[in-house]
PDB file of N, CA and C in Angstrom:
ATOM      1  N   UNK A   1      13.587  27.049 -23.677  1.00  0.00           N
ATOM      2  CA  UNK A   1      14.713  26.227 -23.268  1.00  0.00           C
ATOM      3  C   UNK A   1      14.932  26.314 -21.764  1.00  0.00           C
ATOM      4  N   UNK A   2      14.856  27.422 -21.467  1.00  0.00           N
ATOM      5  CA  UNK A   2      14.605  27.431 -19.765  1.00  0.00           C
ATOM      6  C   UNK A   2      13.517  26.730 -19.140  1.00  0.00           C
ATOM      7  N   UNK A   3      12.816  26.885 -19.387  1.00  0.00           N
ATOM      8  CA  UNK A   3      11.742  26.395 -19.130  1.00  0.00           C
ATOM      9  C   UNK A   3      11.646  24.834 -18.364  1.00  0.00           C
ATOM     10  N   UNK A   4      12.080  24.477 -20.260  1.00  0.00           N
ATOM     11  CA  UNK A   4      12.664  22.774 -20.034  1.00  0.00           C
ATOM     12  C   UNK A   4      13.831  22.299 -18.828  1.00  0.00           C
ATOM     13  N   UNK A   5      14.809  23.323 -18.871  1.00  0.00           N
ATOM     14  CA  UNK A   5      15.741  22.963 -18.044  1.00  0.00           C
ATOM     15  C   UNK A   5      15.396  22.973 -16.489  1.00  0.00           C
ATOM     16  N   UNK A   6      14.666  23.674 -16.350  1.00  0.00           N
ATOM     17  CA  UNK A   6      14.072  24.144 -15.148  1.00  0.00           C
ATOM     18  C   UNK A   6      13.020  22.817 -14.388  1.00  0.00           C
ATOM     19  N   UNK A   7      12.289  22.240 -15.484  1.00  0.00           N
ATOM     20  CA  UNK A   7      11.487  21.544 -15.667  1.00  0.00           C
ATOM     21  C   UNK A   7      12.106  19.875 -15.119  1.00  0.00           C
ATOM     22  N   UNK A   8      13.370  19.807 -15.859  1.00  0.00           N
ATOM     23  CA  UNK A   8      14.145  18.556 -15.815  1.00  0.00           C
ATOM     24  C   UNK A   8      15.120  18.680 -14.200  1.00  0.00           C
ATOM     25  N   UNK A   9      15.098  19.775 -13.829  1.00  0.00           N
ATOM     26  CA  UNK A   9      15.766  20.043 -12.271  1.00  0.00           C
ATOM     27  C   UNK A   9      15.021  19.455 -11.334  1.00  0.00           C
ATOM     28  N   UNK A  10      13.782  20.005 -11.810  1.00  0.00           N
ATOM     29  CA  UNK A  10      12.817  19.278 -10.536  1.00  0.00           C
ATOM     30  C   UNK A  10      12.596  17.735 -10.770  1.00  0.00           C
ATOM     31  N   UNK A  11      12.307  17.687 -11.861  1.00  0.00           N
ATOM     32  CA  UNK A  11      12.246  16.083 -12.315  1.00  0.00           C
ATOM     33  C   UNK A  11      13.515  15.172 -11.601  1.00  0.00           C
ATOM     34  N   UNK A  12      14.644  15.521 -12.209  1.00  0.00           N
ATOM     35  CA  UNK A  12      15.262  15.117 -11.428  1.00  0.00           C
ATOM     36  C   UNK A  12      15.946  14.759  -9.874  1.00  0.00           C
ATOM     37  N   UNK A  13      15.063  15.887  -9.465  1.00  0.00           N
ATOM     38  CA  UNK A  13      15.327  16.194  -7.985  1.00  0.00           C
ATOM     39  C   UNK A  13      14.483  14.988  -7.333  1.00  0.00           C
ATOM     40  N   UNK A  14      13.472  15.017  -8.218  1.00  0.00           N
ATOM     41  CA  UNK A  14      12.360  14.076  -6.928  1.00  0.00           C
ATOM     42  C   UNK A  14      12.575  12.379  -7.361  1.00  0.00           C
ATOM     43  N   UNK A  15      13.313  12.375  -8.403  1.00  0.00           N
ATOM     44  CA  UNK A  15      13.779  10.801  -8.686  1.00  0.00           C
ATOM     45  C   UNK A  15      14.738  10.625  -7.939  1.00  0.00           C
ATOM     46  N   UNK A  16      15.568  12.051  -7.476  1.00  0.00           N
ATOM     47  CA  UNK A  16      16.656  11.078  -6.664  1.00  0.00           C
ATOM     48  C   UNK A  16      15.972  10.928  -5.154  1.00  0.00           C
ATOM     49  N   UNK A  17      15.267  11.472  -5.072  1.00  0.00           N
ATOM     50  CA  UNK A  17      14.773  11.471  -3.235  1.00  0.00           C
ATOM     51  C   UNK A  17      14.139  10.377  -3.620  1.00  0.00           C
ATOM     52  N   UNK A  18      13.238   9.624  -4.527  1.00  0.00           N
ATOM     53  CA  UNK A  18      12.398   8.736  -4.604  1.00  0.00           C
ATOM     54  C   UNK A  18      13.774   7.264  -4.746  1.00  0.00           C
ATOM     55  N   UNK A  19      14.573   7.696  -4.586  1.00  0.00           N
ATOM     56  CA  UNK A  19      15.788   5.603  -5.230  1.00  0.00           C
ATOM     57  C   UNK A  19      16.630   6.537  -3.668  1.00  0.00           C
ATOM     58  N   UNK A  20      16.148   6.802  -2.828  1.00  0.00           N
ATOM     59  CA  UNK A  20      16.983   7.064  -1.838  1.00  0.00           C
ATOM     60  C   UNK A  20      18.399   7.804  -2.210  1.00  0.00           C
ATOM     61  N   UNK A  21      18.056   9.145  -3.039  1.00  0.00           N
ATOM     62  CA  UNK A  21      18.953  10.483  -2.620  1.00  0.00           C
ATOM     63  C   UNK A  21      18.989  11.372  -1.661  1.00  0.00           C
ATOM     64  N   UNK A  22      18.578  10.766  -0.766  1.00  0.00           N
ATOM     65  CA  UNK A  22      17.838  12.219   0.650  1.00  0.00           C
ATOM     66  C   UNK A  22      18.671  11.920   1.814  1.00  0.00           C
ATOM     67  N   UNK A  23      19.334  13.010   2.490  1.00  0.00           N
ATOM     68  CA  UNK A  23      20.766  12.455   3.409  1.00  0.00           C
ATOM     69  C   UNK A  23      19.750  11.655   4.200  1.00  0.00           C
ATOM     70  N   UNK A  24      20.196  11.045   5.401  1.00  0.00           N
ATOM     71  CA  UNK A  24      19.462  10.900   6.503  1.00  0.00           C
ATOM     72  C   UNK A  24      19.108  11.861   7.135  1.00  0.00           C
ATOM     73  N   UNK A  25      17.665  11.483   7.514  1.00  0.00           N
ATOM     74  CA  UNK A  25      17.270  13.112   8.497  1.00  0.00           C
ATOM     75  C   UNK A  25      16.281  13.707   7.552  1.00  0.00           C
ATOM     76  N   UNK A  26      16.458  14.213   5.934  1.00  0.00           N
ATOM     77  CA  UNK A  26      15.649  14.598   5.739  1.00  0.00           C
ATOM     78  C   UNK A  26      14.162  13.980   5.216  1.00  0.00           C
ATOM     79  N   UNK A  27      13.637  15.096   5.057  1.00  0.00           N
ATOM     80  CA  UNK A  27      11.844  14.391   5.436  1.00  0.00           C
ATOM     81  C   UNK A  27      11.939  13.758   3.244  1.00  0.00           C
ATOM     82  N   UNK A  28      10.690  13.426   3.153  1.00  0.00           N
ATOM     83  CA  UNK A  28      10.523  12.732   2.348  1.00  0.00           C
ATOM     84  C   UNK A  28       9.580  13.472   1.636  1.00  0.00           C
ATOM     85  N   UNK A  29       9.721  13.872  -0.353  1.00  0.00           N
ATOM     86  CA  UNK A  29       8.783  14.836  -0.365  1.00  0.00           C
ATOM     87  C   UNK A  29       7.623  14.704  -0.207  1.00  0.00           C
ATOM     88  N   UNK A  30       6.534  15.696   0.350  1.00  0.00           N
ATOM     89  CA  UNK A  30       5.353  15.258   0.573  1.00  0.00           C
ATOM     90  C   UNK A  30       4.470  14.681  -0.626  1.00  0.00           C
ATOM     91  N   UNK A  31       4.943  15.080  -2.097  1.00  0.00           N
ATOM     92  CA  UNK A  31       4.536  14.752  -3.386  1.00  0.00           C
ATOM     93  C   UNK A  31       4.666  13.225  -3.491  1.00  0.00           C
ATOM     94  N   UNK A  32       5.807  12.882  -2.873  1.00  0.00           N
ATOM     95  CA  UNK A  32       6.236  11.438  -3.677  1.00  0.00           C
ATOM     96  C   UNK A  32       5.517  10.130  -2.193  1.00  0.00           C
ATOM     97  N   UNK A  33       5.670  10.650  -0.603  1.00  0.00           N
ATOM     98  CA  UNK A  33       4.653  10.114   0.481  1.00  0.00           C
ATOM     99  C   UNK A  33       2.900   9.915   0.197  1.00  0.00           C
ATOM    100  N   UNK A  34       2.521  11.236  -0.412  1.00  0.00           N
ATOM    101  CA  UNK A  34       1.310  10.973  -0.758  1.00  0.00           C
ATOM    102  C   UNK A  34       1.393  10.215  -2.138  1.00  0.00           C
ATOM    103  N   UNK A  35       1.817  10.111  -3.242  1.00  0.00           N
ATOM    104  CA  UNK A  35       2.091   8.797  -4.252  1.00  0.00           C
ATOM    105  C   UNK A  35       2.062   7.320  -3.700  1.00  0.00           C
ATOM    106  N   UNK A  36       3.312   7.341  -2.834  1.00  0.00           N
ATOM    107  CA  UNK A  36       2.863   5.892  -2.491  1.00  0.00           C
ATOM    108  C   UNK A  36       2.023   5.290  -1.084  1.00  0.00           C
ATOM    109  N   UNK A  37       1.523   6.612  -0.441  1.00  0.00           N
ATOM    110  CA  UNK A  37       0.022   6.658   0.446  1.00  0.00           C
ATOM    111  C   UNK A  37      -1.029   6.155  -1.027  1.00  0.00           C
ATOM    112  N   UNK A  38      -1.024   6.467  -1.539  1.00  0.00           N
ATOM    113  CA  UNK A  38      -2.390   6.413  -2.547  1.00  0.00           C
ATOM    114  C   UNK A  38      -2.245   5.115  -2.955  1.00  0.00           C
ATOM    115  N   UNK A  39      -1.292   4.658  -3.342  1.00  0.00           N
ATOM    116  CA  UNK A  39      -0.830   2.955  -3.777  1.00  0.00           C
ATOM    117  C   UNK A  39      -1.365   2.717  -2.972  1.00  0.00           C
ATOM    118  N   UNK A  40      -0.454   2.320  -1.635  1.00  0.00           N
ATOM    119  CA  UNK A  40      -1.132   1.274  -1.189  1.00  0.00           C
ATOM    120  C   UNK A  40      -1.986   1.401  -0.667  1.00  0.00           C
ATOM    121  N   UNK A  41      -2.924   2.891  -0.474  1.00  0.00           N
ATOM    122  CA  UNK A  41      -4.329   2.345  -0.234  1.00  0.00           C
ATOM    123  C   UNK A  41      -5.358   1.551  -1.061  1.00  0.00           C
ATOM    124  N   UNK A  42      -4.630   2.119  -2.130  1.00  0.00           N
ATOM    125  CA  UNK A  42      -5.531   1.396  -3.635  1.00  0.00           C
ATOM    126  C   UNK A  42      -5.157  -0.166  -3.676  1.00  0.00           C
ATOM    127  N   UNK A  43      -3.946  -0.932  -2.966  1.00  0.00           N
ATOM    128  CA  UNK A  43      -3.868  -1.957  -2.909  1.00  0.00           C
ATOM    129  C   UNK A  43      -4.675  -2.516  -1.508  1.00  0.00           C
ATOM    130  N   UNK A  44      -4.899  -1.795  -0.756  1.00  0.00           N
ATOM    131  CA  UNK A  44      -5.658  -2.036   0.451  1.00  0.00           C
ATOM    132  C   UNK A  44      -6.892  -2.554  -0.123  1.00  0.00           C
ATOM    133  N   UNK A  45      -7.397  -0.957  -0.390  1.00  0.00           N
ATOM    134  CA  UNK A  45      -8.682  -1.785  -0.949  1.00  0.00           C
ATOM    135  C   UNK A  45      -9.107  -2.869  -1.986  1.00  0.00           C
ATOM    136  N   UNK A  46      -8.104  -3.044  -2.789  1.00  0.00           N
ATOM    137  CA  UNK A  46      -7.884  -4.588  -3.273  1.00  0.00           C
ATOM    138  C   UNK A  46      -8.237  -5.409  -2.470  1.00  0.00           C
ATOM    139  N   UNK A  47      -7.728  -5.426  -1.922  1.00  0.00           N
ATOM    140  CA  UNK A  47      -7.227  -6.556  -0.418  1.00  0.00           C
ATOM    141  C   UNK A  47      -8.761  -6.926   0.396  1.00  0.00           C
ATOM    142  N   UNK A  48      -9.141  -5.462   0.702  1.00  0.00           N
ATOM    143  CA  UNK A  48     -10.467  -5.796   1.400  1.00  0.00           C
ATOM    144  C   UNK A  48     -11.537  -6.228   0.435  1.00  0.00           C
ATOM    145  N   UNK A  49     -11.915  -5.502  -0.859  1.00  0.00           N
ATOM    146  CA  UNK A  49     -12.307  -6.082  -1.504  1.00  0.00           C
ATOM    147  C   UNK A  49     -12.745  -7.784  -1.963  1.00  0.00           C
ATOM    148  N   UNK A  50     -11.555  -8.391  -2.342  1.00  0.00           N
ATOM    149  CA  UNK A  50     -11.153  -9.449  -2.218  1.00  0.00           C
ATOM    150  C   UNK A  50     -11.562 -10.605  -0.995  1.00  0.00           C
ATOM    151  N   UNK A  51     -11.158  -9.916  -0.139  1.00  0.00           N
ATOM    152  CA  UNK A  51     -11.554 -10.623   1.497  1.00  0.00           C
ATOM    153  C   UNK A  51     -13.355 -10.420   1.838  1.00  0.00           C
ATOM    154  N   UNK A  52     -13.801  -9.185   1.006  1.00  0.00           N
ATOM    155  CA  UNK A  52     -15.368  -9.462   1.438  1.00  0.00           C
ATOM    156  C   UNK A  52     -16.228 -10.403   0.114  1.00  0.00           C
ATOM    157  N   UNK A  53     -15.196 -10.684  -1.294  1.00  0.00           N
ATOM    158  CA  UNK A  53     -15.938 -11.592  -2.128  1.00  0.00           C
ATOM    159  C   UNK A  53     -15.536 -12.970  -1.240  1.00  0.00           C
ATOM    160  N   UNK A  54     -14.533 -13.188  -0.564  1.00  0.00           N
ATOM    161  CA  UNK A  54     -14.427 -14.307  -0.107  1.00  0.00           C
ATOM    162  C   UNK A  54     -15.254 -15.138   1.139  1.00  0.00           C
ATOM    163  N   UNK A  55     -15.671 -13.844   1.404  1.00  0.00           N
ATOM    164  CA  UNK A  55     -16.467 -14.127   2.707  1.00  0.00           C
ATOM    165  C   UNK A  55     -17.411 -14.100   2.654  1.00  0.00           C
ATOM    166  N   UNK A  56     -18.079 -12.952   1.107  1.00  0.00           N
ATOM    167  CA  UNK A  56     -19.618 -13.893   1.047  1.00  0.00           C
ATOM    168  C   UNK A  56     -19.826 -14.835   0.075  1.00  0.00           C
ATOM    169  N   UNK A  57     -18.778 -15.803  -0.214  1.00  0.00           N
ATOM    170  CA  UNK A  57     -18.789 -16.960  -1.025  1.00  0.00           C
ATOM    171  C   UNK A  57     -18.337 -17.810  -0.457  1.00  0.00           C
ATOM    172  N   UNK A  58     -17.567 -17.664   0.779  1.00  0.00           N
ATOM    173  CA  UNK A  58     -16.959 -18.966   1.079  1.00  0.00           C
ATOM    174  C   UNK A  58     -17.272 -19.199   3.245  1.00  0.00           C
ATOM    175  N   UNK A  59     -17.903 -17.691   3.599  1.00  0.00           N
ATOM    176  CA  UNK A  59     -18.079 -17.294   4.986  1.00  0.00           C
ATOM    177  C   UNK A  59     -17.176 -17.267   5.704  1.00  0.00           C
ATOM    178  N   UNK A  60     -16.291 -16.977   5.233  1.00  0.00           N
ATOM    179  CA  UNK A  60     -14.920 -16.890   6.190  1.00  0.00           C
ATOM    180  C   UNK A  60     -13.860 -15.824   5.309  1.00  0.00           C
ATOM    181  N   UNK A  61     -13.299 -14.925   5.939  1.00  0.00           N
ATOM    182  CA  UNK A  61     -11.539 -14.331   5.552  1.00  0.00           C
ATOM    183  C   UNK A  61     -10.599 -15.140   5.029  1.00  0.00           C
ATOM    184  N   UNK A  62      -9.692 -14.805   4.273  1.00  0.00           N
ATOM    185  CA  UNK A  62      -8.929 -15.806   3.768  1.00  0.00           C
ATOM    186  C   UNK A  62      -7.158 -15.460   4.101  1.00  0.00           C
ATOM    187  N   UNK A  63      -6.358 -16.537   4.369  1.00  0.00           N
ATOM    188  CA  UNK A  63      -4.881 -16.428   4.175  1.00  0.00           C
ATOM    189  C   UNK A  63      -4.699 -15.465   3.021  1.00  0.00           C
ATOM    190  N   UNK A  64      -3.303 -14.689   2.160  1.00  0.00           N
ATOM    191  CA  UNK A  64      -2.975 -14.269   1.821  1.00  0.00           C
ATOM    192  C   UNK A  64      -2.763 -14.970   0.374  1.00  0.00           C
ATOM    193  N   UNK A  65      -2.039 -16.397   0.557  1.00  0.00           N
ATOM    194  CA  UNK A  65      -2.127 -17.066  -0.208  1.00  0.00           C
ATOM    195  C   UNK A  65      -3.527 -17.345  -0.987  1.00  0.00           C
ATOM    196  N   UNK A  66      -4.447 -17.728   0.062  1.00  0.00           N
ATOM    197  CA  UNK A  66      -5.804 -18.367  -0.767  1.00  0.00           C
ATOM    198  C   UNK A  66      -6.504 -17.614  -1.149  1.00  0.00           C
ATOM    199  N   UNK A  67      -6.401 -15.881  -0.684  1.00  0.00           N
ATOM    200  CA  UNK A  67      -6.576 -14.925  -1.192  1.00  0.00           C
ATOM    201  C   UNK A  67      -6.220 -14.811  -2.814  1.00  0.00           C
ATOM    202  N   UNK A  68      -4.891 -14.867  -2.945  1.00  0.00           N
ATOM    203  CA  UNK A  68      -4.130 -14.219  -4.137  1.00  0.00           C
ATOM    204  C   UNK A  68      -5.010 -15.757  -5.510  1.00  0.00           C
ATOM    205  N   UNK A  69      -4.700 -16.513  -4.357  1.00  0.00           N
ATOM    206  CA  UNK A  69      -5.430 -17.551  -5.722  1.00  0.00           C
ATOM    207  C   UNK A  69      -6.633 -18.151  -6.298  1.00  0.00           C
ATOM    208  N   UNK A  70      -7.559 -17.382  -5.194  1.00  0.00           N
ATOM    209  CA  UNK A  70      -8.826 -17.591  -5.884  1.00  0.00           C
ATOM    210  C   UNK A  70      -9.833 -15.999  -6.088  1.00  0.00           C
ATOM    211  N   UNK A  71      -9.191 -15.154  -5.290  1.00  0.00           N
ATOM    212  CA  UNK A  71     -10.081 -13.864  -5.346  1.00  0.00           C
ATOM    213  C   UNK A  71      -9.329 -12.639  -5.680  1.00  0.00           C
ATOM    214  N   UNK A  72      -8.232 -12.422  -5.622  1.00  0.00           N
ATOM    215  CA  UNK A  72      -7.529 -11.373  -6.266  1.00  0.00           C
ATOM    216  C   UNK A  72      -6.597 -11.655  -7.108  1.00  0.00           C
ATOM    217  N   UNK A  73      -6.977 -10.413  -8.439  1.00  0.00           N
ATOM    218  CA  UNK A  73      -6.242 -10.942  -9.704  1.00  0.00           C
ATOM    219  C   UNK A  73      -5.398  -9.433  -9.921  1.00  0.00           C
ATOM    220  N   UNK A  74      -5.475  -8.751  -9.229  1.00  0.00           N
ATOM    221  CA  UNK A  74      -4.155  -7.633  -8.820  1.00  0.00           C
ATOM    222  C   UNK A  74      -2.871  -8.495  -8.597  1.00  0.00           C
ATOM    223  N   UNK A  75      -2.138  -8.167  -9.792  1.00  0.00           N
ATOM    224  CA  UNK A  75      -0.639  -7.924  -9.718  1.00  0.00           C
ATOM    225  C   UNK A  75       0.012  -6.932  -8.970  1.00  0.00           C
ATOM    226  N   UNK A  76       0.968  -7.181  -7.442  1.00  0.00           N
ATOM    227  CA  UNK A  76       1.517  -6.184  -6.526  1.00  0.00           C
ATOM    228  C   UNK A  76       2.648  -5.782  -7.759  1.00  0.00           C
ATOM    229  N   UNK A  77       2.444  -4.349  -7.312  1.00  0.00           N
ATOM    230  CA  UNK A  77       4.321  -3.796  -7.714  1.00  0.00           C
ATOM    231  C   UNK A  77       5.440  -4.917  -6.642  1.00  0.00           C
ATOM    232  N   UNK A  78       6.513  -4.581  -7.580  1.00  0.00           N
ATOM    233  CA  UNK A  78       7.627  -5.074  -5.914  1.00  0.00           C
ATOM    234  C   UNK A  78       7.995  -4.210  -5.980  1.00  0.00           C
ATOM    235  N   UNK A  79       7.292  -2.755  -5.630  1.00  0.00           N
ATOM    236  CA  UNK A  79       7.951  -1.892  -4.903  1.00  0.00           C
ATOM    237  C   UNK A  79       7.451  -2.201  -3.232  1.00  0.00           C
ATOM    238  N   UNK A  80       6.158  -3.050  -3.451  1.00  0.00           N
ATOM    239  CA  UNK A  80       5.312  -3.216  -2.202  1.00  0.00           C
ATOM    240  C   UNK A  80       5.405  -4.018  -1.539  1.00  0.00           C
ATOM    241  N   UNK A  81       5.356  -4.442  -0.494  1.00  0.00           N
ATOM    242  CA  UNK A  81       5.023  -6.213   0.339  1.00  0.00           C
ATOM    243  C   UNK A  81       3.833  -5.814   1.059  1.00  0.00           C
ATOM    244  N   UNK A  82       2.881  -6.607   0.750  1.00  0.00           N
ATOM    245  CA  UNK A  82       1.689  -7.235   1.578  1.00  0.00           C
ATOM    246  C   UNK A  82       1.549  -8.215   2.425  1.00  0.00           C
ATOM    247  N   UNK A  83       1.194  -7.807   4.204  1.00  0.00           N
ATOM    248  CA  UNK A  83       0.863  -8.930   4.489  1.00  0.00           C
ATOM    249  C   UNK A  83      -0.489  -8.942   5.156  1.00  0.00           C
ATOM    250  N   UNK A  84      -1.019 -10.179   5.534  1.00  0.00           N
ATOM    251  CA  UNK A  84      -2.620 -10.258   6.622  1.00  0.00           C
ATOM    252  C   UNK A  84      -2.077 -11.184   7.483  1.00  0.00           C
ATOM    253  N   UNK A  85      -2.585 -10.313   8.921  1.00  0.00           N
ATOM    254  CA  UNK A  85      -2.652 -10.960  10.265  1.00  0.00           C
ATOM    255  C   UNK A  85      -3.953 -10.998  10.484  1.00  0.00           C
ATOM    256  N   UNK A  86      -3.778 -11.674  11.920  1.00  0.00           N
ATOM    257  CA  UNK A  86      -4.990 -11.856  12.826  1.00  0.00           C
ATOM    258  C   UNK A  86      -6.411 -11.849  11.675  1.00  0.00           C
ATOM    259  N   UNK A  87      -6.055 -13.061  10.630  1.00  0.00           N
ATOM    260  CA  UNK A  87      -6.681 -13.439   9.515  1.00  0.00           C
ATOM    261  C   UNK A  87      -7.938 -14.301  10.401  1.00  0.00           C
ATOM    262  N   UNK A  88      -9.268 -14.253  10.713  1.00  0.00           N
ATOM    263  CA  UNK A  88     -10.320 -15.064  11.149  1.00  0.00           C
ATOM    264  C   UNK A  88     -11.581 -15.343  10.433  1.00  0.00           C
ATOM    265  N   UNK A  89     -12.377 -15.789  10.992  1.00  0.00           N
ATOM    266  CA  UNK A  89     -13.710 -16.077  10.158  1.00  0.00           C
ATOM    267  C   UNK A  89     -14.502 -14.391  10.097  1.00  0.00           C
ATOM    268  N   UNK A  90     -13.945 -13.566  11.203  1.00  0.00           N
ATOM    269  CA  UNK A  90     -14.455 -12.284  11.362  1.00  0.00           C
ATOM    270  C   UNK A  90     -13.778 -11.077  11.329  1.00  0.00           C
ATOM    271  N   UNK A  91     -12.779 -10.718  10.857  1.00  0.00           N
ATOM    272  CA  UNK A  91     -12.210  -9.828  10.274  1.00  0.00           C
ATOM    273  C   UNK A  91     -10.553 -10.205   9.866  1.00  0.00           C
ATOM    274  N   UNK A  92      -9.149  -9.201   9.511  1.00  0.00           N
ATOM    275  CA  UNK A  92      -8.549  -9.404   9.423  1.00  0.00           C
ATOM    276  C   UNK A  92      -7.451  -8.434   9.270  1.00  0.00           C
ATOM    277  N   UNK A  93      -6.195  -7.796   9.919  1.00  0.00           N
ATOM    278  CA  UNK A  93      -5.326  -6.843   9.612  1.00  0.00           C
ATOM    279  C   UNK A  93      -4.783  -7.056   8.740  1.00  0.00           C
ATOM    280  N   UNK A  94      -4.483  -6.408   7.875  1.00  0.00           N
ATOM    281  CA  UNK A  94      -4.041  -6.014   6.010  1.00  0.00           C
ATOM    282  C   UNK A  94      -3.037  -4.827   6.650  1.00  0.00           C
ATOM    283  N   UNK A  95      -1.767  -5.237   6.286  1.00  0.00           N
ATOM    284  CA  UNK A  95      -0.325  -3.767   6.288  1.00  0.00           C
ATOM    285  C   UNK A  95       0.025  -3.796   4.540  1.00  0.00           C
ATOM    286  N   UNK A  96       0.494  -3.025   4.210  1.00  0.00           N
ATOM    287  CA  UNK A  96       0.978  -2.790   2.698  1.00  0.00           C
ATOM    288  C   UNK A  96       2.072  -1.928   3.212  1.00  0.00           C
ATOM    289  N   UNK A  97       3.552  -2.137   3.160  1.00  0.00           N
ATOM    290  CA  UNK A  97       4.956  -1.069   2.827  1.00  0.00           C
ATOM    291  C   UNK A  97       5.246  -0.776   1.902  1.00  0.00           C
ATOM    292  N   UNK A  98       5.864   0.191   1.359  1.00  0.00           N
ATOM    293  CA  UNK A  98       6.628   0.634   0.517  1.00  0.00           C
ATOM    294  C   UNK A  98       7.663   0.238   0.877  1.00  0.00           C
ATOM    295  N   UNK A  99       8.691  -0.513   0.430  1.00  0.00           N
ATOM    296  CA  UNK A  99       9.727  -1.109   0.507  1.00  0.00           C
ATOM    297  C   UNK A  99      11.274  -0.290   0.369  1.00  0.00           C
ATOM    298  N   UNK A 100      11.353   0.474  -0.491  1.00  0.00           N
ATOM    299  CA  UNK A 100      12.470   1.427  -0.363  1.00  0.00           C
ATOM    300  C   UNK A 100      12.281   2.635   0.669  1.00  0.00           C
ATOM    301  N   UNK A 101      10.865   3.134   1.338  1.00  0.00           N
ATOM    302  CA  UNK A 101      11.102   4.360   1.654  1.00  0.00           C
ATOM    303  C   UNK A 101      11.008   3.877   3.243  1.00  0.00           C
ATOM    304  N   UNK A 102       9.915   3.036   3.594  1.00  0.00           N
ATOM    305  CA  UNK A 102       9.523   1.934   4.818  1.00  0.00           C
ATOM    306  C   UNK A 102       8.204   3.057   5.309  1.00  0.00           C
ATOM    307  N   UNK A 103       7.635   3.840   4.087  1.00  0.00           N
ATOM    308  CA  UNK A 103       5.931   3.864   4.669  1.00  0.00           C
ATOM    309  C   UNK A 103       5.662   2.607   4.228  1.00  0.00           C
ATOM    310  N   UNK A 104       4.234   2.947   5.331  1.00  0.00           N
ATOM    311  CA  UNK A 104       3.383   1.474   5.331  1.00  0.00           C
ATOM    312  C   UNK A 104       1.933   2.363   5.378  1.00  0.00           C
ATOM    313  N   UNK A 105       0.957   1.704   5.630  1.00  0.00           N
ATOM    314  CA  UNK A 105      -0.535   1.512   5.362  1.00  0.00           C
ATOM    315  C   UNK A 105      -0.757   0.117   6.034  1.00  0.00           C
ATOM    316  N   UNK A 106      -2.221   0.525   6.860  1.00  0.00           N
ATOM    317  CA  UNK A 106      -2.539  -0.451   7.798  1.00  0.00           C
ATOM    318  C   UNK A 106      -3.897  -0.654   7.365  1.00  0.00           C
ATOM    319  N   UNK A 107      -4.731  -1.594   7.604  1.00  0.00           N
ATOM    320  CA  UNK A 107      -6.125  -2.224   7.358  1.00  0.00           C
ATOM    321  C   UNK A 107      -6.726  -2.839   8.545  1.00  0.00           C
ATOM    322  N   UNK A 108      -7.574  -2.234   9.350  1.00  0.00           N
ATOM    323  CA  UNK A 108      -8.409  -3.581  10.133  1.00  0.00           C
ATOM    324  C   UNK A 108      -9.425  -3.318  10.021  1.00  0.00           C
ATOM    325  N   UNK A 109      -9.872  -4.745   9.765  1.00  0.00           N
ATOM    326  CA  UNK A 109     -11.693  -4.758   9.559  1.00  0.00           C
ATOM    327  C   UNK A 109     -11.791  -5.951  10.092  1.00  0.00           C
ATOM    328  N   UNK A 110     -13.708  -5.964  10.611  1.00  0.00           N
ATOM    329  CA  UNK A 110     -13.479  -6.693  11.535  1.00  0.00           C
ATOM    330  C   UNK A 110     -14.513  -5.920  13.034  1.00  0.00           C
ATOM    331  N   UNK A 111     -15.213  -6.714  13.432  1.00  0.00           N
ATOM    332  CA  UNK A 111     -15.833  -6.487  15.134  1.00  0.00           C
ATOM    333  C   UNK A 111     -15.275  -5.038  15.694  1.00  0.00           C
ATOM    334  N   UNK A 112     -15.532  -4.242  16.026  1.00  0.00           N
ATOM    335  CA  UNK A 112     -15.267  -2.827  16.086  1.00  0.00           C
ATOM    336  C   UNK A 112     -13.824  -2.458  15.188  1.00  0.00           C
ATOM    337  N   UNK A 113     -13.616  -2.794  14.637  1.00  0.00           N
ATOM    338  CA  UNK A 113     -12.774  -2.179  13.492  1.00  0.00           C
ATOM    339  C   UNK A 113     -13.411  -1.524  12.819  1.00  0.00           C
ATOM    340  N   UNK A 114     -12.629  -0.165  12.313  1.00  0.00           N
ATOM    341  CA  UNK A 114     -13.050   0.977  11.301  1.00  0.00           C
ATOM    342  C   UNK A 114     -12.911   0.589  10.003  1.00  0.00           C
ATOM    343  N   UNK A 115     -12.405  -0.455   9.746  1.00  0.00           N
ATOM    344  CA  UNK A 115     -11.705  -0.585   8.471  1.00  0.00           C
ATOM    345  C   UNK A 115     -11.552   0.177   7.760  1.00  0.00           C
ATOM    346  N   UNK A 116     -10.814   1.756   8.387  1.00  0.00           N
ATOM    347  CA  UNK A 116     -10.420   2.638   7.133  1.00  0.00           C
ATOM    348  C   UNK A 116      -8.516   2.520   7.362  1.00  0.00           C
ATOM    349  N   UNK A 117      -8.279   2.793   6.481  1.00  0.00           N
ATOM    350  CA  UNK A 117      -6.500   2.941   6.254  1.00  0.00           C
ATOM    351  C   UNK A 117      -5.937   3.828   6.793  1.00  0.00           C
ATOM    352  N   UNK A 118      -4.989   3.450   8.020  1.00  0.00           N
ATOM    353  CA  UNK A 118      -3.933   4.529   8.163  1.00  0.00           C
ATOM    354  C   UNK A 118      -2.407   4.034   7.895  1.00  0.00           C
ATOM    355  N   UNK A 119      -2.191   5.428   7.494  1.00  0.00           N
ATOM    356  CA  UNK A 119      -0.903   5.586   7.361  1.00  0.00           C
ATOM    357  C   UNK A 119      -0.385   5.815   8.321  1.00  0.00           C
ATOM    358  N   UNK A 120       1.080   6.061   7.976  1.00  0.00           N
ATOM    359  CA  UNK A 120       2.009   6.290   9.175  1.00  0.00           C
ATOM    360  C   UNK A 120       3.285   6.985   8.305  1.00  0.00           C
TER     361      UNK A 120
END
């Protein structure tokens, strides 16, 4: 019974830091930052994914829109917003936020682009 109770403290602890229980100021747990680091990289690479079937089927990067409707069949959480800039025939910046906490995840690929993901 302790155990459990003990069990449901922490549980509860990190649901409230996760719906914004955390005063201002404090940090964010590193458990629940790396959770939604891992999302949206996993939606990143959706994203790039997506953008390299498009480009070797169609030779070009795609809008976000023409993305979602002919090459990616990933459903976003709305915990997330996705967007693509500096969208060209030769690469394209991909951001993904987390919307309640305001991490994000960045994407560029593209002519000396790394195209690996950082966070922030």
């Amino acid at each position: 019974m302790v155990r459990c109770a003990g069990t449901c403290v922490i549980l509860t602890a990190l649901a409230c830091g996760a719906c914004g229980g955390q005063r201002e100021g404090d940090e964010m747990p590193a458990m629940l930052r790396q959770r939604f680091q891992t999302e949206m990289k996993m939606i990143l690479r959706d994203v790039r994914l997506a953008e390299e079937q498009a480009l070797a089927l169609e030779g070009s990067y795609l809008g976000l829109d023409e993305l979602r409707g002919r090459y990616m069949n990933r459903s976003l959480p709305e915990a997330y917003s996705v967007n693509l800039d500096s969208v060209t025939a030769d690469g394209f910046v991909a951001e993904v936020m987390h919307r309640a906490s305001g991490l994000s995840c960045r994407l560029a690929v593209g002519e000396r682009r790394a195209g690996v993901p950082r966070c922030d």
